[in-house]
PDB file of N, CA and C in Angstrom:
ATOM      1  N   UNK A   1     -23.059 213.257  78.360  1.00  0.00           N
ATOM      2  CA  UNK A   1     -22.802 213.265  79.795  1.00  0.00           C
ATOM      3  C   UNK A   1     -21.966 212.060  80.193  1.00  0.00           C
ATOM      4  N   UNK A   2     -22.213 210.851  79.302  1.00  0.00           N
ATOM      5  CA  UNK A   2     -21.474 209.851  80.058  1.00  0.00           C
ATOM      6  C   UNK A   2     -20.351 209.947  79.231  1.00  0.00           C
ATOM      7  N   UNK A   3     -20.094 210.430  78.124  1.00  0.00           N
ATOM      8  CA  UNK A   3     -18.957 210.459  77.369  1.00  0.00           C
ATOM      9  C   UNK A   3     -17.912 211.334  78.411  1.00  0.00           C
ATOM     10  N   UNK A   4     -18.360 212.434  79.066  1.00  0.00           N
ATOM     11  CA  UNK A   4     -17.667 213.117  79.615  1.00  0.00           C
ATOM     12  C   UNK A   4     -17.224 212.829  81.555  1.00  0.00           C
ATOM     13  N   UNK A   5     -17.923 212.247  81.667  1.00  0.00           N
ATOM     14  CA  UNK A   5     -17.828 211.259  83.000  1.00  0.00           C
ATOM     15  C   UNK A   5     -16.675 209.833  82.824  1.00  0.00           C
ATOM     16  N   UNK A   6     -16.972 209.502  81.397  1.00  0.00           N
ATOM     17  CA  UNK A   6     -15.712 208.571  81.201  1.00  0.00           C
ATOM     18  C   UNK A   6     -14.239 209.249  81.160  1.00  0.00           C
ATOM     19  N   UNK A   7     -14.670 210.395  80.279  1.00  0.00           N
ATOM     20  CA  UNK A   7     -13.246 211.049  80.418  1.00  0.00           C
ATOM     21  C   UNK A   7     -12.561 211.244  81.307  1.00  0.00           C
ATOM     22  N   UNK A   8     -13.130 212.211  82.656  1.00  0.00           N
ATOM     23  CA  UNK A   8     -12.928 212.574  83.833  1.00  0.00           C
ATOM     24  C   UNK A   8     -12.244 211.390  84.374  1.00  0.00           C
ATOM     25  N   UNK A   9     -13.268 210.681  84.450  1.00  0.00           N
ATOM     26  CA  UNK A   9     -12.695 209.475  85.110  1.00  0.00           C
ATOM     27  C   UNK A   9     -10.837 208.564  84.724  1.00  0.00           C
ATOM     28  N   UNK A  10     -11.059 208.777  83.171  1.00  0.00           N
ATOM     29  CA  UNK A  10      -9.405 208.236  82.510  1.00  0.00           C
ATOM     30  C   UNK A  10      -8.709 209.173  82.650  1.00  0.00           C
ATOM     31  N   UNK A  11      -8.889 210.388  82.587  1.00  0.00           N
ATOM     32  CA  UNK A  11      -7.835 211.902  83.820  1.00  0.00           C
ATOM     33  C   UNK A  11      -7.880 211.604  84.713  1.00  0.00           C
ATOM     34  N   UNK A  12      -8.591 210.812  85.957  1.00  0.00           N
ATOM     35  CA  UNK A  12      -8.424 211.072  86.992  1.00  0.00           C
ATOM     36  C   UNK A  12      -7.293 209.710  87.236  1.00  0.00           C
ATOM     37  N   UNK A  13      -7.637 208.455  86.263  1.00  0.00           N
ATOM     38  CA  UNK A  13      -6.926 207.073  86.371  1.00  0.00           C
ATOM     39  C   UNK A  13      -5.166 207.550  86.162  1.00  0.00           C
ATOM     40  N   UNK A  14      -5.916 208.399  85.236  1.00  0.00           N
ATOM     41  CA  UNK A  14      -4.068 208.733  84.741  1.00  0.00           C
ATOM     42  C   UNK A  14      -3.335 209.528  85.720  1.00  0.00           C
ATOM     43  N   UNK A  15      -3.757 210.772  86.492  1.00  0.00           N
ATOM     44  CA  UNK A  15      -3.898 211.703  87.199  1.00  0.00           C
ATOM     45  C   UNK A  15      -3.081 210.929  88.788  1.00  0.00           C
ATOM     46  N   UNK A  16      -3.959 209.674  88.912  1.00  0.00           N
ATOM     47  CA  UNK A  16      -3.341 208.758  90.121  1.00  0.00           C
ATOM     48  C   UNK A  16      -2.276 208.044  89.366  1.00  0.00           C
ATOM     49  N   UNK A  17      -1.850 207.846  88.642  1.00  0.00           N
ATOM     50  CA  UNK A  17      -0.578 206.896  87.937  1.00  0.00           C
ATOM     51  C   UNK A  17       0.600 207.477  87.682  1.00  0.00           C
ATOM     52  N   UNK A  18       0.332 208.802  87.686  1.00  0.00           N
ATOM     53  CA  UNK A  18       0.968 210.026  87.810  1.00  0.00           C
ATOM     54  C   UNK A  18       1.519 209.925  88.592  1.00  0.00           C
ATOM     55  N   UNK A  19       1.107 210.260  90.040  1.00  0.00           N
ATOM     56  CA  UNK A  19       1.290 210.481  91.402  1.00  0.00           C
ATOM     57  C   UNK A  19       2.190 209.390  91.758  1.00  0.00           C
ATOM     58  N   UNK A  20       0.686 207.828  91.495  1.00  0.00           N
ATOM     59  CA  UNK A  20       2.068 206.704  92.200  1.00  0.00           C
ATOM     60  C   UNK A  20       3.200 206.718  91.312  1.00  0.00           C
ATOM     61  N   UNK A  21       3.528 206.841  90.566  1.00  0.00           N
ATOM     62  CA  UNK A  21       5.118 206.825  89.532  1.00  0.00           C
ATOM     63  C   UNK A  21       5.735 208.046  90.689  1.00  0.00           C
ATOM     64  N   UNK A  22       5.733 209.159  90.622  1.00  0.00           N
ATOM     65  CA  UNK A  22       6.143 210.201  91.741  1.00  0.00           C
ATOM     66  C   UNK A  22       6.418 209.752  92.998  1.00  0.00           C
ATOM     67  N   UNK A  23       5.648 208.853  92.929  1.00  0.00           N
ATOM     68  CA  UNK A  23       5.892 208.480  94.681  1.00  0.00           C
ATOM     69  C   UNK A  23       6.669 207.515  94.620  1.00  0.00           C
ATOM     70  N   UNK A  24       6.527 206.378  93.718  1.00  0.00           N
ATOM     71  CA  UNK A  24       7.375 205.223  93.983  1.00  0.00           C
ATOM     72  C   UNK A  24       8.949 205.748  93.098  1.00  0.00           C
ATOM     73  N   UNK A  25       9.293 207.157  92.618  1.00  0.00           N
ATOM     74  CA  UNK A  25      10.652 207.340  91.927  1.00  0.00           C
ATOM     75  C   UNK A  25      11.305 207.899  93.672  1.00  0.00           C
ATOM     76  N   UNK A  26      10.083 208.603  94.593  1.00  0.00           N
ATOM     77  CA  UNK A  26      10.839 209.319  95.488  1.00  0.00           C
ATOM     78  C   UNK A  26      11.204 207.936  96.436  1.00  0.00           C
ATOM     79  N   UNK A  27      10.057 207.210  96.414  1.00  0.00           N
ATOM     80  CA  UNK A  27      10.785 206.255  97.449  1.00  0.00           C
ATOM     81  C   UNK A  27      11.649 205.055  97.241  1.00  0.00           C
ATOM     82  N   UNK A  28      12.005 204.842  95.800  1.00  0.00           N
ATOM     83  CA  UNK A  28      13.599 204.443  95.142  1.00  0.00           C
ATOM     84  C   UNK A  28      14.414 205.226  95.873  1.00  0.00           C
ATOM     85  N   UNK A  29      14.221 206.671  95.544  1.00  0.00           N
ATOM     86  CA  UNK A  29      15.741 207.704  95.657  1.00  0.00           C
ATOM     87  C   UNK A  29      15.651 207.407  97.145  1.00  0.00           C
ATOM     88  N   UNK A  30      14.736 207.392  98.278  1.00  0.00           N
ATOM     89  CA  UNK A  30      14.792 207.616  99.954  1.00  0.00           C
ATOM     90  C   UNK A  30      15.580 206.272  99.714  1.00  0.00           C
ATOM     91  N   UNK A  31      15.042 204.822  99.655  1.00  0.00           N
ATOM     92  CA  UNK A  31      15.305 203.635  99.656  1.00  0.00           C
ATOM     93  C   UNK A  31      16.968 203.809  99.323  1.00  0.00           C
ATOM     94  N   UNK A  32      17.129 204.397  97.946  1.00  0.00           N
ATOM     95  CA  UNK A  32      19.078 204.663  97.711  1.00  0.00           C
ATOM     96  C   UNK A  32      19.759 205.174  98.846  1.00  0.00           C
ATOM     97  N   UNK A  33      19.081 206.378  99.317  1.00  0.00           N
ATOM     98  CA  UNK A  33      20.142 207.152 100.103  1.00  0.00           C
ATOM     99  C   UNK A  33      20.119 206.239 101.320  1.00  0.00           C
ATOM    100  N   UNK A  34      19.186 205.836 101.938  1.00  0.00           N
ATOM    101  CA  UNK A  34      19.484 205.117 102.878  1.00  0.00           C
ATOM    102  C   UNK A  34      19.914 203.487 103.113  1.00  0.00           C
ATOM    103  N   UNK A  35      20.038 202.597 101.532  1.00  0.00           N
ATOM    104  CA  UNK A  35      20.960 202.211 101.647  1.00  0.00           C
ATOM    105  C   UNK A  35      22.650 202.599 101.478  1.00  0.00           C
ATOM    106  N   UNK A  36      22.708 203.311 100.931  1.00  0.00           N
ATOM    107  CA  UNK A  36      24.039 204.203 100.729  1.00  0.00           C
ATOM    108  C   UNK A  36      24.425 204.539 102.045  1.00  0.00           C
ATOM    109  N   UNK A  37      23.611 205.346 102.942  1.00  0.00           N
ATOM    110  CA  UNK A  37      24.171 205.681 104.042  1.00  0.00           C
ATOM    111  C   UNK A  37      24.979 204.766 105.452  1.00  0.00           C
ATOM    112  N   UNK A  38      24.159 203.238 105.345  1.00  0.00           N
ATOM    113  CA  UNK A  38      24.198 202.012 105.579  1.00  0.00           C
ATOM    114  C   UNK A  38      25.422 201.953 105.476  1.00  0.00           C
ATOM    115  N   UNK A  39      25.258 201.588 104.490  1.00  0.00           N
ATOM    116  CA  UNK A  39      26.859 201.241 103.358  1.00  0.00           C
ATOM    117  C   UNK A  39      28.319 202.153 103.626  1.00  0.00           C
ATOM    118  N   UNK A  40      27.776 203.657 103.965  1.00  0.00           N
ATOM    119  CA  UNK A  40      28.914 204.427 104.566  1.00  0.00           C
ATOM    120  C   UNK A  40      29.221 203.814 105.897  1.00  0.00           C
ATOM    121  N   UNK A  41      28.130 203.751 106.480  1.00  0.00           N
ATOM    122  CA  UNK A  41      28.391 203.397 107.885  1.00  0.00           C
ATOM    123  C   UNK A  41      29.610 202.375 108.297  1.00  0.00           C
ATOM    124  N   UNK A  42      29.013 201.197 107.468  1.00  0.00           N
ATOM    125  CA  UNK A  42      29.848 200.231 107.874  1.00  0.00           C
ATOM    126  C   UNK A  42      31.048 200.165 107.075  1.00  0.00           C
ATOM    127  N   UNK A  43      31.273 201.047 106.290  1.00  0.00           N
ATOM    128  CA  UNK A  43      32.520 200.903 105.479  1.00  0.00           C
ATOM    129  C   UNK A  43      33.292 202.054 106.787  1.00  0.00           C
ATOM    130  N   UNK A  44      32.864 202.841 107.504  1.00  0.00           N
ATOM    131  CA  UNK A  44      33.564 204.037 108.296  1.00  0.00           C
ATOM    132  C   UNK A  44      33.932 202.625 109.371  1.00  0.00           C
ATOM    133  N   UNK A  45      32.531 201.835 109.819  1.00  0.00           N
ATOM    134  CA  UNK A  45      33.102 200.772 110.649  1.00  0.00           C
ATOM    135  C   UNK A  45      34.409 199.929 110.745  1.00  0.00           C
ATOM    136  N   UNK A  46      34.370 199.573 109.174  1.00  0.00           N
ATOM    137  CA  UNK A  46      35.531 198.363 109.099  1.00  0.00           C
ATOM    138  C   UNK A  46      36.671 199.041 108.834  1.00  0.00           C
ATOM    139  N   UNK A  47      36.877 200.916 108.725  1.00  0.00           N
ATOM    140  CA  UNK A  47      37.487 201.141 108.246  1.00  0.00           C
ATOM    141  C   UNK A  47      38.631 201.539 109.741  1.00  0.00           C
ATOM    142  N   UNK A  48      37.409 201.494 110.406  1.00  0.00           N
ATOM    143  CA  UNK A  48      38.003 202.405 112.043  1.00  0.00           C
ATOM    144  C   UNK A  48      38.414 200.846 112.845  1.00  0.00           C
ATOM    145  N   UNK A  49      37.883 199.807 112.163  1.00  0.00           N
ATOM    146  CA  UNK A  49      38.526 198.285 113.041  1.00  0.00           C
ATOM    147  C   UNK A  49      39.714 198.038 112.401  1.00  0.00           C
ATOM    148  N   UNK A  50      39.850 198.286 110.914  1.00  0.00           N
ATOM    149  CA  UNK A  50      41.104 198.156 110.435  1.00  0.00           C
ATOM    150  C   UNK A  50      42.469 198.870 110.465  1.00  0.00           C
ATOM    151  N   UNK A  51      42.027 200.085 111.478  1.00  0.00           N
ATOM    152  CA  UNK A  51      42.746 201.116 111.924  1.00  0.00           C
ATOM    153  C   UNK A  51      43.246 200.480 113.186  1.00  0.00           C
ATOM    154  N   UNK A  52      42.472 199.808 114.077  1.00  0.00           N
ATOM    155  CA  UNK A  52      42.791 199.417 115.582  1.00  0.00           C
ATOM    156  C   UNK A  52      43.397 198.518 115.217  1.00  0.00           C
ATOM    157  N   UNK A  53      42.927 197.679 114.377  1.00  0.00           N
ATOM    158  CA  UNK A  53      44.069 196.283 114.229  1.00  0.00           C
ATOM    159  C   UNK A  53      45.415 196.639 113.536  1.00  0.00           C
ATOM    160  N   UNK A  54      45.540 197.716 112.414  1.00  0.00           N
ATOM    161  CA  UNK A  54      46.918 198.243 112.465  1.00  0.00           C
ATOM    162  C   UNK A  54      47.829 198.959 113.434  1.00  0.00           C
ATOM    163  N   UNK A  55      47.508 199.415 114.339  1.00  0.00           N
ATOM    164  CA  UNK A  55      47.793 200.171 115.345  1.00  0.00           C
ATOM    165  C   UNK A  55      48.089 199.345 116.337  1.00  0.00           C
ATOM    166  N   UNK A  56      47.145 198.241 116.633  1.00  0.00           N
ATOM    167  CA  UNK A  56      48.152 197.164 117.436  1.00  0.00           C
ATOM    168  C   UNK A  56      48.901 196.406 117.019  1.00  0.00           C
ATOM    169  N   UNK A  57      49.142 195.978 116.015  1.00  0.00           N
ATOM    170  CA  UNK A  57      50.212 195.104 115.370  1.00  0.00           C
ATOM    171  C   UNK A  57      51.396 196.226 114.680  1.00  0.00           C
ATOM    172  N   UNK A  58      51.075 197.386 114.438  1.00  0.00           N
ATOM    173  CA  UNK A  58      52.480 197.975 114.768  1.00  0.00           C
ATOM    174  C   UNK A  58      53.217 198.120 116.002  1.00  0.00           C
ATOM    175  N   UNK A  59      52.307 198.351 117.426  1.00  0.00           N
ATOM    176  CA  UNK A  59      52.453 198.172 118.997  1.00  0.00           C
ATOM    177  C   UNK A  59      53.178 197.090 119.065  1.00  0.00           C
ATOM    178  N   UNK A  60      52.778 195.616 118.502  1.00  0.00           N
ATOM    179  CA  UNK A  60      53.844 194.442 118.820  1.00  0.00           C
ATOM    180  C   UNK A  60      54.824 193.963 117.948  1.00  0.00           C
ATOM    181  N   UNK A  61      54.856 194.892 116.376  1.00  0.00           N
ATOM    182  CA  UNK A  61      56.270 194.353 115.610  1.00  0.00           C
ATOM    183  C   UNK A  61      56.930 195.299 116.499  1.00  0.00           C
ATOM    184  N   UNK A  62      56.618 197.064 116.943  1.00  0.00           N
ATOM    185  CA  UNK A  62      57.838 197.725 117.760  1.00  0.00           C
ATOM    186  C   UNK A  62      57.979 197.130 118.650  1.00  0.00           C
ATOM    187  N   UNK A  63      57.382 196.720 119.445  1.00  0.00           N
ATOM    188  CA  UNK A  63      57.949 195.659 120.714  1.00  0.00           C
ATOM    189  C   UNK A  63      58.440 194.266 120.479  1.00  0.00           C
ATOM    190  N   UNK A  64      58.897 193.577 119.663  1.00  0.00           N
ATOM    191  CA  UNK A  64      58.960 192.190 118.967  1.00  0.00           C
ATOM    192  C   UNK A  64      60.655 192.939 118.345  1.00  0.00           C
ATOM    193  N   UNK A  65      60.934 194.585 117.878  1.00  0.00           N
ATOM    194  CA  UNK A  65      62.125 194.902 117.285  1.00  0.00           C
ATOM    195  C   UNK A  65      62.846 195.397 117.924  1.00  0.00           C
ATOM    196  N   UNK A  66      61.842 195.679 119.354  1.00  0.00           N
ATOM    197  CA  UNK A  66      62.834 196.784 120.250  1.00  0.00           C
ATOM    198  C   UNK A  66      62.706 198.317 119.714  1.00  0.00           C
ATOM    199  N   UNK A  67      61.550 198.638 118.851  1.00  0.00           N
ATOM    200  CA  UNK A  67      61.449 200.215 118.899  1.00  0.00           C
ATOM    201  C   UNK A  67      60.819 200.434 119.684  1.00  0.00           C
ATOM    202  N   UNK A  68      61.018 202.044 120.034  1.00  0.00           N
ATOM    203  CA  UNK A  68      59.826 203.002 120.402  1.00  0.00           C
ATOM    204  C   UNK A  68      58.445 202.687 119.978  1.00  0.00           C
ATOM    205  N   UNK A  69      57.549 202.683 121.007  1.00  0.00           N
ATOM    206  CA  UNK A  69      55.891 202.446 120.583  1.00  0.00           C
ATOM    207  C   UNK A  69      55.583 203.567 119.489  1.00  0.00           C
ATOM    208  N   UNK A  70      56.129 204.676 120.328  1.00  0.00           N
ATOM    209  CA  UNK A  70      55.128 205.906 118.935  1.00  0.00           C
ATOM    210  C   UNK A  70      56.081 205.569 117.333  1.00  0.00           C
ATOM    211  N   UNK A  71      57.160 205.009 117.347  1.00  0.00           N
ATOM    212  CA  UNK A  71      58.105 204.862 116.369  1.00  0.00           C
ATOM    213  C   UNK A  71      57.571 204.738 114.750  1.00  0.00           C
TER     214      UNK A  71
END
C-alpha cells in the first residue's frame, strides 16, 4: 500500500513538472511574440519618423533649389 502511494505520488510529482515545463514553454512563446510585436511597433515608429524627416528635408533642398515641392 505504501509502495503504491509512493508511486502515485512520483506520477503525480512528475505529472506537475509536466505541466509547469508546458506552461513555462507557452509563456516563453507569449513573452516572444509580445516582445516581437513591441519591436514591430517601434521599428513601424522610427520608420514613419524617418519618413517625416525625409519628406521635410526634401520640402527644403526643393525650396533651397528652386524646385517644385511635389518635384
Amino acid at each position: 500500500m505504501l509502495r503504491l502511494i509512493q508511486f502515485s505520488s512520483l506520477r503525480f510529482r512528475y505529472q506537475l513538472a509536466v505541466i509547469n515545463k508546458l506552461l513555462l514553454n507557452s509563456y516563453y512563446q507569449i513573452t516572444k511574440a509580445l516582445l516581437l510585436k513591441s519591436q514591430i511597433q517601434r521599428n513601424k515608429k522610427l520608420v514613419y519618423n524617418c519618413l517625416i524627416l525625409f519628406k521635410k528635408s526634401n520640402k527644403n533642398f526643393n525650396k533651397i533649389n528652386g524646385l517644385p515641392e511635389r518635384f
